[in-house]
Every structure is written in structure tokens, then in C-alpha cells.
Protein backbone atom coordinates (compact mmCIF):
# COMPACT_ATOMS: atom_id res chain seq x y z
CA UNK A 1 0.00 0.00 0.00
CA UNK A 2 1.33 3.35 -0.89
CA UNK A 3 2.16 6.43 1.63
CA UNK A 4 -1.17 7.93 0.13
CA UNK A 5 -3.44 5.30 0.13
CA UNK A 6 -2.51 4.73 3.36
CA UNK A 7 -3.36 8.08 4.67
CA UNK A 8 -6.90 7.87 3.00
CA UNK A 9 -7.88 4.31 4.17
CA UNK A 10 -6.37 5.51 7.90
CA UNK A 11 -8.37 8.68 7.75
CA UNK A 12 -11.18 7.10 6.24
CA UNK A 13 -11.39 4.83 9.43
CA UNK A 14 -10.64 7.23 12.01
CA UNK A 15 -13.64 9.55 10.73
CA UNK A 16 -16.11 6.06 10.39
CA UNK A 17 -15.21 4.93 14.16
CA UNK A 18 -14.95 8.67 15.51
CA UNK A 19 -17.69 9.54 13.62
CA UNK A 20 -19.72 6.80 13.91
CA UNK A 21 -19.84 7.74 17.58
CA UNK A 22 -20.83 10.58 17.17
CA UNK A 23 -23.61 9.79 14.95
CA UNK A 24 -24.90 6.41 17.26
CA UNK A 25 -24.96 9.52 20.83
CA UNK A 26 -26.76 11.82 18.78
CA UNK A 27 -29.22 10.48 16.15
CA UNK A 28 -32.51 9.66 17.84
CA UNK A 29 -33.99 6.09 18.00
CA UNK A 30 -30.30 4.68 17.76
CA UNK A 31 -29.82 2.50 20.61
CA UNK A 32 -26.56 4.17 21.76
CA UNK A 33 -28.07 7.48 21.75
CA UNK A 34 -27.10 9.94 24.61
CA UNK A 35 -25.01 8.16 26.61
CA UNK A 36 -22.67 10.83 27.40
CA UNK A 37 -19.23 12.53 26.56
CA UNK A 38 -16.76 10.12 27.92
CA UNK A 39 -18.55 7.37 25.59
CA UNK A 40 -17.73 10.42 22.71
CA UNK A 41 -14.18 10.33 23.54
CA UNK A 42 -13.48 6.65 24.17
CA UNK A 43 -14.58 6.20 21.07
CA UNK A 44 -12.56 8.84 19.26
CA UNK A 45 -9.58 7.61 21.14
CA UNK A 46 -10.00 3.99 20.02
CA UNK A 47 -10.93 5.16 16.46
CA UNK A 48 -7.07 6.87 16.07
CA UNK A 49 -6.05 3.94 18.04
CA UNK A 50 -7.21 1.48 15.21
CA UNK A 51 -6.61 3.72 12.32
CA UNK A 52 -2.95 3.89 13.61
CA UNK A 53 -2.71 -0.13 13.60
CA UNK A 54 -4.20 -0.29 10.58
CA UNK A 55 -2.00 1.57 8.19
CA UNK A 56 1.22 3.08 10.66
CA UNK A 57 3.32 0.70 8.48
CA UNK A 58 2.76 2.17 5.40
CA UNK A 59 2.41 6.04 5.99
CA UNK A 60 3.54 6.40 9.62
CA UNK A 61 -0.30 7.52 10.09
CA UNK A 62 -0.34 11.24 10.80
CA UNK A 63 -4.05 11.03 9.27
CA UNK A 64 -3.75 14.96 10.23
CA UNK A 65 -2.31 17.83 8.39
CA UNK A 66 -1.54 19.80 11.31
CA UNK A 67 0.81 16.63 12.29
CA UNK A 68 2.19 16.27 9.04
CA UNK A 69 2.68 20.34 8.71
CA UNK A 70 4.59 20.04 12.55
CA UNK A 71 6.54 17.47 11.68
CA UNK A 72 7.92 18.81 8.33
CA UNK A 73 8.80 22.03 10.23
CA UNK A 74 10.96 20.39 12.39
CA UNK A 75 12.87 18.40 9.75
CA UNK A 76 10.98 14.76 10.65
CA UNK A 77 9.02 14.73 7.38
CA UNK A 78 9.84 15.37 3.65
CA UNK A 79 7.32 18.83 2.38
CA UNK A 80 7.90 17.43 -0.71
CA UNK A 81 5.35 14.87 0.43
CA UNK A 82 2.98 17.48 2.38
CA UNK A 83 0.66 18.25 -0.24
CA UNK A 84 -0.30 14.20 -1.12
CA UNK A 85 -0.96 13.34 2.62
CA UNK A 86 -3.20 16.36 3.59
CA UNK A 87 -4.85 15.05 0.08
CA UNK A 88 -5.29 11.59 0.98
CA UNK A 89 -6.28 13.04 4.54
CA UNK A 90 -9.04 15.22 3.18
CA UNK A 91 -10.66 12.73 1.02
CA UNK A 92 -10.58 9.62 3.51
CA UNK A 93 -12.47 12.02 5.66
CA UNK A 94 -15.06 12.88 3.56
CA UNK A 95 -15.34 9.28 2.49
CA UNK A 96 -15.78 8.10 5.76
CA UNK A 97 -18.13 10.66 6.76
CA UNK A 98 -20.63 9.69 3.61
CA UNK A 99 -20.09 6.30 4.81
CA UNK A 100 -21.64 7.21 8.44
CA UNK A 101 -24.58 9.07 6.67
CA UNK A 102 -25.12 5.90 4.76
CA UNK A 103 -24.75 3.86 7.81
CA UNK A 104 -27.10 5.88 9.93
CA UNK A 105 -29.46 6.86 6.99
CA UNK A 106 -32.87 6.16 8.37
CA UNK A 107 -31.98 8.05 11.81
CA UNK A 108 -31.54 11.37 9.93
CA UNK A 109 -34.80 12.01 9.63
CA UNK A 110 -35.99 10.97 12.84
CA UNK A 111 -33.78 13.25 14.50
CA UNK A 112 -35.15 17.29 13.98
CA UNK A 113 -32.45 19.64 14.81
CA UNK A 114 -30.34 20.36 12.06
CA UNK A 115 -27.82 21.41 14.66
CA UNK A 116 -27.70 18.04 16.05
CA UNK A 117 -27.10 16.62 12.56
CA UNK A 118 -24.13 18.82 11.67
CA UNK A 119 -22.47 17.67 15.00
CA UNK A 120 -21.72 14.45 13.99
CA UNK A 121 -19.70 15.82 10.96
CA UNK A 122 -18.24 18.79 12.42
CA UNK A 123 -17.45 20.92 15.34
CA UNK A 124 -18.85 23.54 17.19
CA UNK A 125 -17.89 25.97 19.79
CA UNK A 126 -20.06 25.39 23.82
CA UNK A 127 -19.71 29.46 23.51
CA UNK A 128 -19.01 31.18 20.75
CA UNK A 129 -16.05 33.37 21.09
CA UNK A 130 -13.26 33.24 18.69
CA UNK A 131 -10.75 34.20 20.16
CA UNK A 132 -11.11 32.01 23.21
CA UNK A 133 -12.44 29.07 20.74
CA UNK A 134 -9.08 29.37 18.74
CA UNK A 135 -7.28 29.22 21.90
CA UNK A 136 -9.01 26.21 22.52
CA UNK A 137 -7.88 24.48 18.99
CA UNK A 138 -4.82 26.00 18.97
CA UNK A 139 -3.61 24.80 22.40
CA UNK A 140 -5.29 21.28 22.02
CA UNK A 141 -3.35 20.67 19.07
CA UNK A 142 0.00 21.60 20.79
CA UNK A 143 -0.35 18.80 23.21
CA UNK A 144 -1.59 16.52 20.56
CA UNK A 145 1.87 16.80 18.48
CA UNK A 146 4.18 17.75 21.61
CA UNK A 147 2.86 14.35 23.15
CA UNK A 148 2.56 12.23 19.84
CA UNK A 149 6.55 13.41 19.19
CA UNK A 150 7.27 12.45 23.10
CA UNK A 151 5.19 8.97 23.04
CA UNK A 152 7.27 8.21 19.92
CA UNK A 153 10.71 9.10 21.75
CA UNK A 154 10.04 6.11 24.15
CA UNK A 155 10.27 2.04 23.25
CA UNK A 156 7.09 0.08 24.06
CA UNK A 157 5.77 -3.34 23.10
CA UNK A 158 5.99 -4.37 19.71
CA UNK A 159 1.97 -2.99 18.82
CA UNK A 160 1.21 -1.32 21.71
CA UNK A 161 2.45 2.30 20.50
CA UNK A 162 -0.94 3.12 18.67
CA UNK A 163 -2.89 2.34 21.55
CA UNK A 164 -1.00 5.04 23.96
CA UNK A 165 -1.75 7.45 21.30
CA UNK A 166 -5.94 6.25 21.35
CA UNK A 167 -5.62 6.66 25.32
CA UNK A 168 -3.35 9.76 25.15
CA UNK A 169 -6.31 11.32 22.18
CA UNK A 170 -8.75 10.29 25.05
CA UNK A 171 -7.31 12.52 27.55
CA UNK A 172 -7.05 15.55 25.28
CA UNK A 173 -11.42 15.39 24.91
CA UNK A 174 -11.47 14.38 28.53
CA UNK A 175 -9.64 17.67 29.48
CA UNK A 176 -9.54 19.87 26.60
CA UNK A 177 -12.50 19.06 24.64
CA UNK A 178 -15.72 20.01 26.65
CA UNK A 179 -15.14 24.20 24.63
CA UNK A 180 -14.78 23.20 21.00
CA UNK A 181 -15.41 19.33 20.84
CA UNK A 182 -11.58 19.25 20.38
CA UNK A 183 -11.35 18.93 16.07
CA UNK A 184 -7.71 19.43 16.72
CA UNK A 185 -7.25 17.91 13.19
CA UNK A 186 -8.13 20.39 10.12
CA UNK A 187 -9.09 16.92 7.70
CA UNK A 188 -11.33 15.53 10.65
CA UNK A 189 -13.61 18.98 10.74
CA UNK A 190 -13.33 20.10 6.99
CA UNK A 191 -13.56 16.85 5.46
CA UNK A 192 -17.09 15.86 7.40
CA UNK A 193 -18.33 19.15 7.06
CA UNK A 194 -17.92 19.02 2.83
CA UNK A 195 -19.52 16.00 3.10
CA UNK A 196 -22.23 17.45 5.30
CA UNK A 197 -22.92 20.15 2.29
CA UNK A 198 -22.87 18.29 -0.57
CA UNK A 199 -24.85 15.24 0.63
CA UNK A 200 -28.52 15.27 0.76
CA UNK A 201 -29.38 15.06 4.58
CA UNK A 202 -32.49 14.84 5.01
CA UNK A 203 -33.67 17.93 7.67
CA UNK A 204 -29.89 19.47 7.32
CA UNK A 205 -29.74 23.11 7.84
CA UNK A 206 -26.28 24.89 6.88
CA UNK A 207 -22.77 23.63 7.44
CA UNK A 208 -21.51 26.75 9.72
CA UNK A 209 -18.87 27.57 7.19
CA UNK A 210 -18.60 31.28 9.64
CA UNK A 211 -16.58 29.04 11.99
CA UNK A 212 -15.00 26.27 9.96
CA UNK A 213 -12.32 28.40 9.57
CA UNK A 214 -11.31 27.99 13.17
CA UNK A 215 -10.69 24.10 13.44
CA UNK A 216 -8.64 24.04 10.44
CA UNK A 217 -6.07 27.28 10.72
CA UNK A 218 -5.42 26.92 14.62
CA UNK A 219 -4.68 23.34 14.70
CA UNK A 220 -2.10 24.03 12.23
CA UNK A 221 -0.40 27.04 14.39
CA UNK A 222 -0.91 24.64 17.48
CA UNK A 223 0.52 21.08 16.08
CA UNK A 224 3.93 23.83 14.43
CA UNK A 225 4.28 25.02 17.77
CA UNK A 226 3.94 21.99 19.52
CA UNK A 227 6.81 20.40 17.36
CA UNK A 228 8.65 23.04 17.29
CA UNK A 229 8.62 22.96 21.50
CA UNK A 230 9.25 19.39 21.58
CA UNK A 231 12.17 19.85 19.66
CA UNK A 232 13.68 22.79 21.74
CA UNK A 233 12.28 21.18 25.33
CA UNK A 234 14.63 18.10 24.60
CA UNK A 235 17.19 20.11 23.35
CA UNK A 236 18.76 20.78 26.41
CA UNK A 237 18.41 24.63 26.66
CA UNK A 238 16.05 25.25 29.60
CA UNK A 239 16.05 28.77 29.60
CA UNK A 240 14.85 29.07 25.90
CA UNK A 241 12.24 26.26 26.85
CA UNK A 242 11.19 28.75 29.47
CA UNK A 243 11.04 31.64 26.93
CA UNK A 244 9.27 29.76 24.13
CA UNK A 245 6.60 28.81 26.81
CA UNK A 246 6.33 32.52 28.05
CA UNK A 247 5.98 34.01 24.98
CA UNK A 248 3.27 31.28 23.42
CA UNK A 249 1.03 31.92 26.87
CA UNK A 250 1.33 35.37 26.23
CA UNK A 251 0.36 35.53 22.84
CA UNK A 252 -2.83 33.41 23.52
CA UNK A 253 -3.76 35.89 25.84
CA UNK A 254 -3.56 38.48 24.29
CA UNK A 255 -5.22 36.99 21.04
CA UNK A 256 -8.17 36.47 23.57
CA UNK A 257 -8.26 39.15 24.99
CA UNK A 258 -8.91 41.15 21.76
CA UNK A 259 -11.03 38.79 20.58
CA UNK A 260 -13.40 39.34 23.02
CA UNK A 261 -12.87 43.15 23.49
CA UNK A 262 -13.55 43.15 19.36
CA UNK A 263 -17.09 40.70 20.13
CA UNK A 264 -17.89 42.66 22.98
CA UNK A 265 -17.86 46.61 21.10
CA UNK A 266 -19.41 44.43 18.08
CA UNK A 267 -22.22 43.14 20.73
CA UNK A 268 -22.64 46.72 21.88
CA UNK A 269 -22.95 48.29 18.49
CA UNK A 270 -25.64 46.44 17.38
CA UNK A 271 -27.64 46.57 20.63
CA UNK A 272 -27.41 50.16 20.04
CA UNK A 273 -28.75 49.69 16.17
CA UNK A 274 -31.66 47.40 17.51
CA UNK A 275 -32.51 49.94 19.78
């Protein structure tokens, strides 16, 4: 199997399992449906956990552009061969996601919200703030590709390497996923949600394309820095550690900060146009 096909098929899993979850908590009359966010996360964790076994020999399985854009900016992957995996990437997601609506395709119209329906393909902010909800991606994605970069740095078990990532991508939406739903991974959000606007949902309302922005740009800044910390934490020179950790902190503050400032005048200006 070649390095792309390999990406696709592992991408193409990873959104059928992770999506599939999804779908079974949220669709109504499906017999898994509500049972809660850790049940969302195990199952995303398991679904990169077997999407790694299944094709880690032949691609390495980033099935994630922001991994494969980290790694190449820290020398551990060719850019030559960027643009095919975040191709293969893209397209297994949106294949598996049209395989979910196919699986699932009686529960779409039993289930109302339109909302509820674009959830299962894409995220969504719990609050809508931008600046605090690209935080949110930005950050997650750091410790996604800072900890995939240290898990790979230690010897385990012949096999057992994928599974520490599926339990390590469990603790990220344990911790860090309750404000976003954690896409941290641009082909896992954009690919669903092209999928949820071309295919004929039945009920669907619109694809949120305002905020799809977010989940693909910030995980990219987030899995660059979190390489590029990796590779200066193990370097040896604590005090630039120190500074490189400063200065990121700072900078997400202060993108926050006037984020919300901007949303707050905005909020003001047209309460004053309403009234």
C-alpha cells in the first residue's frame, strides 16, 4: 500500500469509528443514543487507536495535516510529500463521513435539529467566542503533536504504540475538549463538514462555514508550535524552553483578549442599532 493510500484508508477509518460515535450519541432512535461525553471520547480515542494499527506501516499515520505540517517544520518529514498526505487526509475524511450518513441513513430524519445533525460531521464551539475558541484548537493541538513526538521518543511493546496514542487522544477530549469538541485535526472537521454540504441530509440546515475556519487554521499554528517545543524542550536549553513557553502563553492571551474586546464593542454596536 502506498504512503497515500494509506493516509486515506487511515483517515477514512478514524472519521467512520470517531464519527460513527458521534452519529450512534446523537441520532434519535439509535440505541446508543445519549449516553454521554466520555462514551464520545473513548470512542474517538480507540478510532485513532485502530486507524494507527491499521496503516502506521505504510504512511507512519499522521491522518492529520496539522501533524504532518509540525513534523515537516521540524525536519521529521519530507514537504515534498505534504501536499499528497493532507490530500489523501481530506478525502478519507469525507469518504468516511458519507459512509456514516449511509450507515445511519434512516436516523436522519428521525432526529429534527439540524444542529444536532451537523455535530456528527463537524465541530462547534459550547460558547461562541473566537478568540477564546481558537485558543481552545490551537492549544489542544499543541499537546496533541508535543505528546505524539514524546510517546514516539520512548520504546514500548511491539503494537502497543498506537494504543497510547488512542488513550493519550482520550485525555485531550477528557480535558480539553468540553469548549470546542476538540477537532484538533483540520481533515477531521473540513472533510465531514464538505460531506455534510454536498450530501442530501435529510432535515440538514447549513454547514456553519462562519466558523469552519477555526478548526482548520489553529490546529495548524498549534501542532507547528507543539513540534517546534518538543524539539527545543529536549534540546537541552532550559532557559529558551522557558522563553518559548512565556511568549506562546502570552500571545494566547492576548489573542483572547482582543477577541473578546472586538465581540464585545461588536455586541454593543448592534444593541445600540436594535434599539
Amino acid at each position: 500500500m502506498s504512503p497515500f493510500f494509506g493516509e486515506l484508508i487511515g483517515t477514512m477509518i478514524l472519521i467512520i469509528l470517531g464519527g460513527g460515535v458521534c452519529a450512534g450519541a446523537s441520532l434519535k432512535k439509535s440505541y446508543s443514543n445519549s449516553p454521554g461525553w466520555i462514551v464520545i471520547t473513548m470512542g474517538w480515542g480507540m478510532a485513532v487507536a485502530m486507524a494507527v494499527f491499521a496503516v502506521g506501516k505504510f504512511s507512519g499515520a499522521h491522518l492529520n495535516p496539522a501533524v504532518t505540517i509540525g513534523l515537516a517544520s521540524v525536519g521529521e518529514f519530507p514537504w515534498k510529500d505534504v501536499p499528497s498526505y493532507i490530500s489523501a487526509q481530506l478525502l478519507g475524511a469525507i469518504v468516511g463521513a458519507t459512509f456514516v450518513w449511509v450507515f445511519y441513513f434512516p436516523h436522519w430524519k428521525e432526529t429534527e435539529d439540524p444542529a444536532t445533525k451537523l455535530g456528527v460531521f463537524s465541530t462547534g464551539p459550547a460558547i461562541k467566542n473566537t478568540g477564546a475558541n481558537f485558543i481552545s484548537e490551537a492549544l489542544g493541538t499543541f499537546f496533541l503533536v508535543f505528546g505524539i513526538m514524546a510517546i514516539g521518543a520512548n520504546k514500548f511493546a511491539d503494537g502497543l504504540n498506537p494504543l497510547i496514542v488512542g488513550f493519550f487522544i482520550l485525555a485531550i477530549g477528557l480535558s480539553l475538549g468540553g469548549t470546542t469538541g476538540y477537532a484538533i485535526n483540520p481533515a477531521r472537521d473540513l472533510g465531514p463538514r464538505i460531506a455534510h454540504a454536498i450530501l442530501p441530509i435529510h432535515g440538514k440546515g447549513g454547514s456553519n462555514w462562519g466558523y469552519a475556519w477555526i478548526p482548520v487554521i489553529a490546529p495548524i499554528i498549534g501542532g507547528v508550535a507543539g513540534a517546534q517545543f518538543y524539539k527545543i524542550a529536549t534540546s537541552g536549553n532550559q532557559t529558551l524552553t522557558i522563553i518559548v513557553m512565556a511568549v506562546f502563553f502570552l500571545v494566547a492571551i492576548i489573542v483572547g483578549k482582543m477577541t473578546s474586546s472586538t465581540e464585545v464593542n461588536s455586541l454593543v454596536l448592534r444593541q445600540k442599532k436594535a434599539g
